[in-house]
Protein backbone atom coordinates (compact mmCIF):
# COMPACT_ATOMS: atom_id res chain seq x y z
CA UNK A 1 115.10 127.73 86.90
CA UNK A 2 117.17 127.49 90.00
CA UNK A 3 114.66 127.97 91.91
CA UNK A 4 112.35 125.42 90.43
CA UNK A 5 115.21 122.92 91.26
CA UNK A 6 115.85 124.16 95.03
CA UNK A 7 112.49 122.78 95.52
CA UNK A 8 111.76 119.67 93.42
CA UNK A 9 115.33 117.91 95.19
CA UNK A 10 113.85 118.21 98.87
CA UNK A 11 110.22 116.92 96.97
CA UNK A 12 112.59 113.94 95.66
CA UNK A 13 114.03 113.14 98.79
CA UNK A 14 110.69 113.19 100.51
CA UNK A 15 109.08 110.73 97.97
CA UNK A 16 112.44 108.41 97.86
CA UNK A 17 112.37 108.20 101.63
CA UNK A 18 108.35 107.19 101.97
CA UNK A 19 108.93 104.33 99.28
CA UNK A 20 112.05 103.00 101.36
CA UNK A 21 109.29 103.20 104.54
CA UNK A 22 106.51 101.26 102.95
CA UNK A 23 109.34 99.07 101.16
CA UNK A 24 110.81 98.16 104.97
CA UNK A 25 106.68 97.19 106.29
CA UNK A 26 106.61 95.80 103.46
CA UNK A 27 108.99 93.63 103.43
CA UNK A 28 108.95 92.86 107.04
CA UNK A 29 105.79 92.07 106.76
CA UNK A 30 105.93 89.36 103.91
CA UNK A 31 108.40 88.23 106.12
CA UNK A 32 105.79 87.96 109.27
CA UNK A 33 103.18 86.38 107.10
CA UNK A 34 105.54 83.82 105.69
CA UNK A 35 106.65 82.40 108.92
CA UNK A 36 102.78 83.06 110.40
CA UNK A 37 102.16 80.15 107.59
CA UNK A 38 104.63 78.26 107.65
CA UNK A 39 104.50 77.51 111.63
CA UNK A 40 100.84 77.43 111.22
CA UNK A 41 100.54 74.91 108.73
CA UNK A 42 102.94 72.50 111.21
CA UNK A 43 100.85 73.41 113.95
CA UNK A 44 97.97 72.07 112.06
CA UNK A 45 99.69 68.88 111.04
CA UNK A 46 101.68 68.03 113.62
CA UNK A 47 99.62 69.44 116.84
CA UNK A 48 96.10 68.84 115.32
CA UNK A 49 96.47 66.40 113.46
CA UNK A 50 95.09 67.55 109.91
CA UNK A 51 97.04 65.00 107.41
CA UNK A 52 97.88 67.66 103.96
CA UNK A 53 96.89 66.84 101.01
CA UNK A 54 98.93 66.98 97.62
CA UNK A 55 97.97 70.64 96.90
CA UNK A 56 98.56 71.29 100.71
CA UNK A 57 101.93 69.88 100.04
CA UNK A 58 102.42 72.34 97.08
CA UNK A 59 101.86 75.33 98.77
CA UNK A 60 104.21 74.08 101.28
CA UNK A 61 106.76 73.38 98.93
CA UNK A 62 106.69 77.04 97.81
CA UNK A 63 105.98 78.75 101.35
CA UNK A 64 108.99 76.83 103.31
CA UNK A 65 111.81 77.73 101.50
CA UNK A 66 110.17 81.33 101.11
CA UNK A 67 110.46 82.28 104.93
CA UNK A 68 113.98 80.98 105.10
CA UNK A 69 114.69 83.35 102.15
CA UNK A 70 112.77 86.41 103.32
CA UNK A 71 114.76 85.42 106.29
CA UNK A 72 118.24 85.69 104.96
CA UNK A 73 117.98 87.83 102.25
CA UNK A 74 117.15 90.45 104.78
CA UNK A 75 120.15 89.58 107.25
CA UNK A 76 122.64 89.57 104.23
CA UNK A 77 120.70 92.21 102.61
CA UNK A 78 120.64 90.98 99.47
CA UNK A 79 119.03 93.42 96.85
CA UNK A 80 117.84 91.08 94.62
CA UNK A 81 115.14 89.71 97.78
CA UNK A 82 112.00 90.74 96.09
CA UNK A 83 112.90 89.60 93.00
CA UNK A 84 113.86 86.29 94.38
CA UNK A 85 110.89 86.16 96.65
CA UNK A 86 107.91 86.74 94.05
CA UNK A 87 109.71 83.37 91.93
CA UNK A 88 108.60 81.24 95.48
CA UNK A 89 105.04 83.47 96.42
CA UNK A 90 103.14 83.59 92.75
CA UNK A 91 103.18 79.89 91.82
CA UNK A 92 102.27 79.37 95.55
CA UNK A 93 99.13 81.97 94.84
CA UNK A 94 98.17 79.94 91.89
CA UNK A 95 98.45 76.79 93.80
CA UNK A 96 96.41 77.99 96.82
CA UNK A 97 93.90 79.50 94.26
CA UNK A 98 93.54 76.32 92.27
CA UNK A 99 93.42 74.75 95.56
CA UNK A 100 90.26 77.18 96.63
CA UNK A 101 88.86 76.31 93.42
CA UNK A 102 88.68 72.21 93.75
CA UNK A 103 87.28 73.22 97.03
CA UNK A 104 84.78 75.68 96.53
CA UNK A 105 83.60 75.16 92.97
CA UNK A 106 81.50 72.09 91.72
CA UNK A 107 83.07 72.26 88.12
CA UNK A 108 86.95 71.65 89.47
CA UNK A 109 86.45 68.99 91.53
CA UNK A 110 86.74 66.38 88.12
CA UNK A 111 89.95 67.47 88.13
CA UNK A 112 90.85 66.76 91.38
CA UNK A 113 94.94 65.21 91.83
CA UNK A 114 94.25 63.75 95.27
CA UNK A 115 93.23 60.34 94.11
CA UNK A 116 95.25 58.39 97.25
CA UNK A 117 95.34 60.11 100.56
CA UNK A 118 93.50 62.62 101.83
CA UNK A 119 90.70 64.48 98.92
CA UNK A 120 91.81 67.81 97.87
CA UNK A 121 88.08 68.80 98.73
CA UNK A 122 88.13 68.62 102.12
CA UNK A 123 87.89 71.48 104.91
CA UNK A 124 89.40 71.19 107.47
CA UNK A 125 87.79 74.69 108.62
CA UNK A 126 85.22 76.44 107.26
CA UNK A 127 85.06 79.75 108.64
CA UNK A 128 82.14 81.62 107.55
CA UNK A 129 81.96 79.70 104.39
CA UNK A 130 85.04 81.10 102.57
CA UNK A 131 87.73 81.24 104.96
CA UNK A 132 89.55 77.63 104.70
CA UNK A 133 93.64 76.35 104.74
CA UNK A 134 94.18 77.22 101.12
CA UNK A 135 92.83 80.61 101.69
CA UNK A 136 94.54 81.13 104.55
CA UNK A 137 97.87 80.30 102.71
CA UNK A 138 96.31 82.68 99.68
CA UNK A 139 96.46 85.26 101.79
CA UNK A 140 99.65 84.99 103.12
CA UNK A 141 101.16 84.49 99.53
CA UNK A 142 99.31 87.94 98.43
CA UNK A 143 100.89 89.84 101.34
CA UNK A 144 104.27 88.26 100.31
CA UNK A 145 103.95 89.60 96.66
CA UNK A 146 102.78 92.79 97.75
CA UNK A 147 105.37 93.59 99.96
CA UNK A 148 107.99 92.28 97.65
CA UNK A 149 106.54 94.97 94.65
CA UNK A 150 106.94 97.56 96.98
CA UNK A 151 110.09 96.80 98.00
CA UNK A 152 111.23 96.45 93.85
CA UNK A 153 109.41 99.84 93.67
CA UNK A 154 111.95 101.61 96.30
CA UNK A 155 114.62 101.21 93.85
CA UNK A 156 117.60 99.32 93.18
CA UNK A 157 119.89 100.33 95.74
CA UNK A 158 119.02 98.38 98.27
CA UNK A 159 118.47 101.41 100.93
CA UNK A 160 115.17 100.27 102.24
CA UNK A 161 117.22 96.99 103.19
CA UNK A 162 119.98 98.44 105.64
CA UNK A 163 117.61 98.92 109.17
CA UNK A 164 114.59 97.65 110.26
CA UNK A 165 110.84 99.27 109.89
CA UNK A 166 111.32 99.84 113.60
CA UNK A 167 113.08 102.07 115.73
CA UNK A 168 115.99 101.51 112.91
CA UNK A 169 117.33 98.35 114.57
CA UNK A 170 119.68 96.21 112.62
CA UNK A 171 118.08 93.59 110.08
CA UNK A 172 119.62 91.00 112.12
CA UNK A 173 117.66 91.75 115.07
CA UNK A 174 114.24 92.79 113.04
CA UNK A 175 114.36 89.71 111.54
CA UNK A 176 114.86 87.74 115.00
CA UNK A 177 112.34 89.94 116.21
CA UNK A 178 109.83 88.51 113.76
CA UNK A 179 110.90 85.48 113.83
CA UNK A 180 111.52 83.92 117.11
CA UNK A 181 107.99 84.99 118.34
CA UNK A 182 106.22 83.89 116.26
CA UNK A 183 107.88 80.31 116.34
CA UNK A 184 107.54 80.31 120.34
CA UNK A 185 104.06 80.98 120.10
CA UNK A 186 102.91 78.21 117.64
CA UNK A 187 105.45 75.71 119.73
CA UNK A 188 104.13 77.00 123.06
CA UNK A 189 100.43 76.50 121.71
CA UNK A 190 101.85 73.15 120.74
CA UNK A 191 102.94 71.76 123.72
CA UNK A 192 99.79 73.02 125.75
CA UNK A 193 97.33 71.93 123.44
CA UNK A 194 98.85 68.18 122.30
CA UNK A 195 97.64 66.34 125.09
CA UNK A 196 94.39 68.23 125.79
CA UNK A 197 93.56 67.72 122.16
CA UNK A 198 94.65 63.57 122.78
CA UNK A 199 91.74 63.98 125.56
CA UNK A 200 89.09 65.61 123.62
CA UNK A 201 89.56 63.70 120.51
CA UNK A 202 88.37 60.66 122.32
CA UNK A 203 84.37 60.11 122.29
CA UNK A 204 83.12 58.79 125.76
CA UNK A 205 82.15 55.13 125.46
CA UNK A 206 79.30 55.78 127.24
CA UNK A 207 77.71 58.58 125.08
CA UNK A 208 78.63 56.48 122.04
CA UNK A 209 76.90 53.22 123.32
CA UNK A 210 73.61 55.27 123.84
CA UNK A 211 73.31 56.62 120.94
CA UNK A 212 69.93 55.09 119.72
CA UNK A 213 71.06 53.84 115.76
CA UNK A 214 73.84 55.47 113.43
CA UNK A 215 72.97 55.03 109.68
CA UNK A 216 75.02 52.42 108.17
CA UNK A 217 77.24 52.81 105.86
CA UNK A 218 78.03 50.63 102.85
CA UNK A 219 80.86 48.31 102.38
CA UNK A 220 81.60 49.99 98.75
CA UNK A 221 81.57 53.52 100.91
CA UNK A 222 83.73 52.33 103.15
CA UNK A 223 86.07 50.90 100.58
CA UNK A 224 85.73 54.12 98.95
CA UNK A 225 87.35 55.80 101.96
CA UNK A 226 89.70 53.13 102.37
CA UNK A 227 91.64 53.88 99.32
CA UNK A 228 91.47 57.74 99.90
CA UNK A 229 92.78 57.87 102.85
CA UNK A 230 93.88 54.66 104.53
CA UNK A 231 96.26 52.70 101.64
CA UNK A 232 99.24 54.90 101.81
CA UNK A 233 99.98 53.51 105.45
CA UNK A 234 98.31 50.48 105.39
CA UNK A 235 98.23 49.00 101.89
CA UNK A 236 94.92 47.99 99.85
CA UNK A 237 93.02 46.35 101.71
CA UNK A 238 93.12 42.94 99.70
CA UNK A 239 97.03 42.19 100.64
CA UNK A 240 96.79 42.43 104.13
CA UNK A 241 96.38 45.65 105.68
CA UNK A 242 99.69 46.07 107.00
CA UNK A 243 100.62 47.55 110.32
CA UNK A 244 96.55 46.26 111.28
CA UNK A 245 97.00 43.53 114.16
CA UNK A 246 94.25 40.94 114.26
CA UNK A 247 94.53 40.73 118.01
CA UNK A 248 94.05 44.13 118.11
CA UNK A 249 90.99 44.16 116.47
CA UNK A 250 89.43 41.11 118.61
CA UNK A 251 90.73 42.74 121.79
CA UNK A 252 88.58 45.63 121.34
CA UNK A 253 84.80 46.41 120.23
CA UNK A 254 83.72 48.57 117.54
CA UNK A 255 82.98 51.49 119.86
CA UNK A 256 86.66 51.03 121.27
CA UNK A 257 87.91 51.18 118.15
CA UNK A 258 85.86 53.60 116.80
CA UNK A 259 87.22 55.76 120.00
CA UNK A 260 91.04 55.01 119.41
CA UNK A 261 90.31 56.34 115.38
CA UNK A 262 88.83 59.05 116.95
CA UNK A 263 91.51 60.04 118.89
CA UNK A 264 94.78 58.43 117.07
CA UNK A 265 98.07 57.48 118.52
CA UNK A 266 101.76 59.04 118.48
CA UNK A 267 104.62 57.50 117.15
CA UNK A 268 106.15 57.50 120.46
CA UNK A 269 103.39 56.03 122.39
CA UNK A 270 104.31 52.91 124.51
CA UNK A 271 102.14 50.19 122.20
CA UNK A 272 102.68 51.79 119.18
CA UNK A 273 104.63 48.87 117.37
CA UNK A 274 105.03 50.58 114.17
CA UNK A 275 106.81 53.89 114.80
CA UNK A 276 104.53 55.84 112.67
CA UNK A 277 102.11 58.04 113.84
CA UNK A 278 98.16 57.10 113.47
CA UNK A 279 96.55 60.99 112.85
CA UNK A 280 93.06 61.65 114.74
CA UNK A 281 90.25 60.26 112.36
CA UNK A 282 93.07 59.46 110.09
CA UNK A 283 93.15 62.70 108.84
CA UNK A 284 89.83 63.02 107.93
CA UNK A 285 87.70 64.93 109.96
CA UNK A 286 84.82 64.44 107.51
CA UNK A 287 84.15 61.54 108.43
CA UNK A 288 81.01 60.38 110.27
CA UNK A 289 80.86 57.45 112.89
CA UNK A 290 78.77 55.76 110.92
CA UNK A 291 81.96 55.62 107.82
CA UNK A 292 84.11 55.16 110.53
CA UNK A 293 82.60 51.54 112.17
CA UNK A 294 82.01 50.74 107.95
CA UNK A 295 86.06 51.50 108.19
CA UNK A 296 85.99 48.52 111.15
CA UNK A 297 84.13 46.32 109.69
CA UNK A 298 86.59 46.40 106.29
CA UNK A 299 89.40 45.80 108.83
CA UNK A 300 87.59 43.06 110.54
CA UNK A 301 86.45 41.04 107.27
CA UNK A 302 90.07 41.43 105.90
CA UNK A 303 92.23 40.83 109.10
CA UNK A 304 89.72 37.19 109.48
């Protein structure tokens, strides 16, 4: 009987030390993932230009506060982290996967929420036909759920939470580790790519001009896109248009405008009036040229 023991304690050991391991990855990696989306998804507003959408906006609301948590709940080493982490991460999954649903299958779109702004159903990528924003932020909510289970399955003392997965550094500096590069990078890619994007968003005049005909598009259409996507700024169109200067519109030609859509304008650029920023192709990268000059032509009849 002794003997049976003398070897079942070092077994114990063994098995409580792997689970702290894969609890400390774990972990560390929810945290990774968490701050991989949350800088991502400002990169992609804020550098690109892609305007969110309500559901966007609920996923955010769930995955913001959840890498600040991660965060600090690792630094304070707070044994209740997991626990706290999964109440943030599983009604984010269920918003990204309702999210993947409006996008991907016919039957959800009747339910879509997004009826003012930008549709719910848009992609603003597509890779290889399944890989879009809310699956992107799907995934990153999965890794956060499984790394918090693994960490409530290393028990509740907390051990897993007093070094890092690496090297046993301090969760202070495995956290800042994490962190701070992963913030650099997405600011770094920020700053280079802002203006280059400013440049490439803008259609030459020239090609535009040649172009032998574009399909019109109809008046209803392009009141249709109006009221998705342009009101919240500008108000409906039949009170005004707000922050939409007539002499703006005579000054330049459809093409020009078409162009400065195209491209948008900062908040902080010199003959920006308003102060608020005008995304590229006001969010909507959907759109054709042909919606676009339908767009104009709204603007033109209203602003008369």
């Amino acid at each position: 009987m002794t003997h049976t023991m003398t070897h079942a304690q070092p077994s114990s050991i063994v098995e409580a030390s792997n689970r702290g391991a894969l609890a400390r990855w774990g972990i560390y990696t929810a945290l990774a993932a968490a701050w991989v989306a949350t800088a991502g998804s400002l990169y992609m507003s804020e550098v690109l230009g892609w305007v969110p959408c309500l559901w966007c906006w609920y996923q955010r609301i769930a995955m913001y506060p959840l890498a600040l948590l991660l965060a600090f709940g690792l630094i304070v080493r707070d044994r209740s982290l997991p626990k706290y982490a999964l109440m943030l991460a599983v009604p984010g999954l269920l918003a990204a996967t309702y999210h993947i649903l409006l996008q991907k299958v016919p039957f959800f779109a009747r339910f879509e929420a997004c009826r003012v702004g930008v549709p719910c159903s848009v992609d603003y990528l597509n890779w290889l036909g399944f890989i879009t924003v809310p699956m992107l932020a799907w995934v990153a909510f999965a890794i956060v759920i499984a790394g918090s289970i693994l960490a409530l399955r290393a028990g509740a003392d907390g051990a897993y939470l007093q070094a890092g997965p690496v090297l046993e550094l301090s969760p202070t500096l495995s956290v800042g580790l994490v962190v701070i590069p992963v913030v650099l990078l997405f600011t770094l890619s920020g700053v280079l790519s802002g203006s280059q994007r400013t440049a490439e968003a803008q259609p030459s005049l020239e090609a535009l001009s040649t172009t032998p005909s574009l399909e019109r598009a109809s008046d209803q259409e392009a009141l249709r896109i109006y009221n998705q996507s342009c009101i919240g700024c500008h108000g409906p169109a039949n009170a005004g248009m707000i922050l939409v200067r007539p002499e703006f519109l005579r000054e330049n030609s459809d093409l020009e405008l078409l162009a400065f859509m195209r491209a948008g304008r900062a908040a902080n650029a010199p003959d920006n009036f308003s102060g608020q920023a005008m995304p590229a192709n006001g969010g909507r990268i959907d759109l054709t040229d042909a919606q676009i000059l339908a767009l104009i032509r709204l603007m033109r009849e209203a602003k008369q």
